[in-house]
C-alpha atoms as a PDB file:
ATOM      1  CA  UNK A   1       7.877 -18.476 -12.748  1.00  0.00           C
ATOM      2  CA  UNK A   2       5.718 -15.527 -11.798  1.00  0.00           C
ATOM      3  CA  UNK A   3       5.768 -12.516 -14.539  1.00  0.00           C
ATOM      4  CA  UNK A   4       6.863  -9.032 -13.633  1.00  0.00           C
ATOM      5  CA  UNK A   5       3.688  -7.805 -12.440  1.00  0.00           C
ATOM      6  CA  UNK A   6       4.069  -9.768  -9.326  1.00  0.00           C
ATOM      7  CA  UNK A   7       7.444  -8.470  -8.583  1.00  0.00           C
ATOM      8  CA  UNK A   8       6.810  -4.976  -9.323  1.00  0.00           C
ATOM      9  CA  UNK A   9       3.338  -5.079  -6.786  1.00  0.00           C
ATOM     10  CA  UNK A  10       5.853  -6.791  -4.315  1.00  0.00           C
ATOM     11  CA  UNK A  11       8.062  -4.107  -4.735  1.00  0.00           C
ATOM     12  CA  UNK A  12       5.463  -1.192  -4.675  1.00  0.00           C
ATOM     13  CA  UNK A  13       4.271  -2.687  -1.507  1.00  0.00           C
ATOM     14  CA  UNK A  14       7.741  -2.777   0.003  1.00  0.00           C
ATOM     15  CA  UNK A  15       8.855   0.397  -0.337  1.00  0.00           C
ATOM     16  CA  UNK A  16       5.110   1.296   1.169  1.00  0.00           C
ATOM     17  CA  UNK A  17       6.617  -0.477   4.289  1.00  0.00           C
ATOM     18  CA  UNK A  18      10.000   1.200   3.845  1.00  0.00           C
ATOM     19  CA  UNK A  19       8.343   4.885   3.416  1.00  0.00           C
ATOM     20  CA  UNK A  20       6.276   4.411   6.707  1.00  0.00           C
ATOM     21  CA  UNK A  21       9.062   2.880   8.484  1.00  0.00           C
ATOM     22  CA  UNK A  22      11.497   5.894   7.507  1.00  0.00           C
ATOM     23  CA  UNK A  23       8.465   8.338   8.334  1.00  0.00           C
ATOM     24  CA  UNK A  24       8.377   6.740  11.588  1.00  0.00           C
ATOM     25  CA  UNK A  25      12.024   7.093  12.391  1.00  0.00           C
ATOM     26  CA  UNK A  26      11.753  10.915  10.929  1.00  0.00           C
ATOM     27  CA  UNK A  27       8.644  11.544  13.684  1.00  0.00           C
ATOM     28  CA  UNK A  28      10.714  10.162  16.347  1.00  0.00           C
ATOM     29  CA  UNK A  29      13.256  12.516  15.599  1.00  0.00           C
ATOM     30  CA  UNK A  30      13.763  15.626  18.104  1.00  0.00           C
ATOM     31  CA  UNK A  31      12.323  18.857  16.042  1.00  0.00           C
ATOM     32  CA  UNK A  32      15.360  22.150  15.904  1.00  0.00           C
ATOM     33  CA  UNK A  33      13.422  24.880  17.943  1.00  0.00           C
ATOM     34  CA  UNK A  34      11.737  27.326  16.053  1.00  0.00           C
ATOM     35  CA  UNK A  35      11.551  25.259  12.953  1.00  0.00           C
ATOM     36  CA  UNK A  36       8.184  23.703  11.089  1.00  0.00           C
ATOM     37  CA  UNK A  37       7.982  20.534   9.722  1.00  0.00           C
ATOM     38  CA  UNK A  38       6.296  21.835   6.155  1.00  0.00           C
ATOM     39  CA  UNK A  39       4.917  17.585   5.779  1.00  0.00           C
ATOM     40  CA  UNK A  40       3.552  15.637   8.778  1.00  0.00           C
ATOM     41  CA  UNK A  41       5.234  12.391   9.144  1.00  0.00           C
ATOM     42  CA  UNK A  42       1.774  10.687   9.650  1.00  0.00           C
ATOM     43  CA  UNK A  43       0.040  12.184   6.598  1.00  0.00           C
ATOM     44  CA  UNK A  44       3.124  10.290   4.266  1.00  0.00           C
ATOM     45  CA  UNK A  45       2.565   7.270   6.486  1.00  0.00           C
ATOM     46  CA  UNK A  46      -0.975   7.539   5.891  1.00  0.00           C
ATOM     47  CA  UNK A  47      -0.732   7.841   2.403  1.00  0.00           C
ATOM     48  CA  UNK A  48       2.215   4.809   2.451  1.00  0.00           C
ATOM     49  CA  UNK A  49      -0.030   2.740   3.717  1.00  0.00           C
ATOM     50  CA  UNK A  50      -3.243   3.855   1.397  1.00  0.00           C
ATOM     51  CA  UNK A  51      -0.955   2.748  -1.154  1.00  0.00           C
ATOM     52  CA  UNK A  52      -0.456  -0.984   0.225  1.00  0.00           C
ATOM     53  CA  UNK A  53      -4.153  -1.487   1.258  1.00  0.00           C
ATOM     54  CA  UNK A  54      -4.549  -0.597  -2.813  1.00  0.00           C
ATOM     55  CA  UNK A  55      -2.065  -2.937  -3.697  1.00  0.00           C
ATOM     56  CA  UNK A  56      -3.217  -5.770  -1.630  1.00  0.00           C
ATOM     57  CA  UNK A  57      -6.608  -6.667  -4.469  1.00  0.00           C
ATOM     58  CA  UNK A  58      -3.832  -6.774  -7.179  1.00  0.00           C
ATOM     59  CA  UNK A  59      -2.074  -8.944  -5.205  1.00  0.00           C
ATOM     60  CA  UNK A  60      -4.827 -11.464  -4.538  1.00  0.00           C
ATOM     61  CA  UNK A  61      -5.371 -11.632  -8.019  1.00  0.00           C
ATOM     62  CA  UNK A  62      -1.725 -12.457  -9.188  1.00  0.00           C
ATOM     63  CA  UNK A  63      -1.706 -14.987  -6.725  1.00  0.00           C
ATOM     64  CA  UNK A  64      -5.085 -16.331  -7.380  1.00  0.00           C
ATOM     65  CA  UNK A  65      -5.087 -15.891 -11.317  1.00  0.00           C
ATOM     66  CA  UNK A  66      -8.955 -14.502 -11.430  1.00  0.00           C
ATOM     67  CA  UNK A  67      -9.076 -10.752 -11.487  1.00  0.00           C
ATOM     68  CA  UNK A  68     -10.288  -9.838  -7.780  1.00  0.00           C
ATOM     69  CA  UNK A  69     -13.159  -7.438  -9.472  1.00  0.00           C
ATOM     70  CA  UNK A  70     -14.073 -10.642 -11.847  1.00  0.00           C
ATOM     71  CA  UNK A  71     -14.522 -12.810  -8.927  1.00  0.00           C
ATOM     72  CA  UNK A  72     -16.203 -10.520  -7.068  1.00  0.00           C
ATOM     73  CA  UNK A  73     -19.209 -10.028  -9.443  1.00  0.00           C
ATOM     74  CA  UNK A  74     -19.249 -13.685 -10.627  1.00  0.00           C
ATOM     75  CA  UNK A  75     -20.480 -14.383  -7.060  1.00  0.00           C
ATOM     76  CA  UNK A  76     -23.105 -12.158  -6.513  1.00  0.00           C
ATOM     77  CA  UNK A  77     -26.498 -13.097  -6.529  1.00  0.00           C
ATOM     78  CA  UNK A  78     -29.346 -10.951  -8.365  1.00  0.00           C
ATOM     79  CA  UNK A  79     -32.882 -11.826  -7.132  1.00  0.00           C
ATOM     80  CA  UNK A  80     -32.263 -14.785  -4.560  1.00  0.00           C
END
């Protein structure tokens, strides 16, 4: 049974999805007149979505049980 690490990346990475889909429906929103919006929907999409892309090496190595950064220099090739 996978441990808690994979459900807590699977959860980081949903609410990712659930932040930029909310920021999406916020943007879509019509704006009062002569109000600001202080935050840009598309910076906290953005930064949602940062978040994910960061998550998705974790993932791979859950899933794969080699540490992505472990695999990555075990195949690289000095002086060949």
């Amino acid at each position: 049974m996978p441990g808690p690490d994979l459900f807590l990346t699977l959860m980081i990475m949903g609410s990712g999805a659930a932040i930029i889909a909310v920021a999406g429906w916020w943007s879509k929103r019509p704006r009062i007149p002569g109000t600001i919006r202080w935050v840009s929907p598309t910076a906290i999409q953005f930064l949602a979505l940062i978040v994910i892309v960061l998550m998705v090496p974790h993932l791979i190595g859950l899933l794969g049980g080699q540490s992505f950064a472990d695999h990555v220099s075990a195949n690289r090739s000095f002086g060949r």
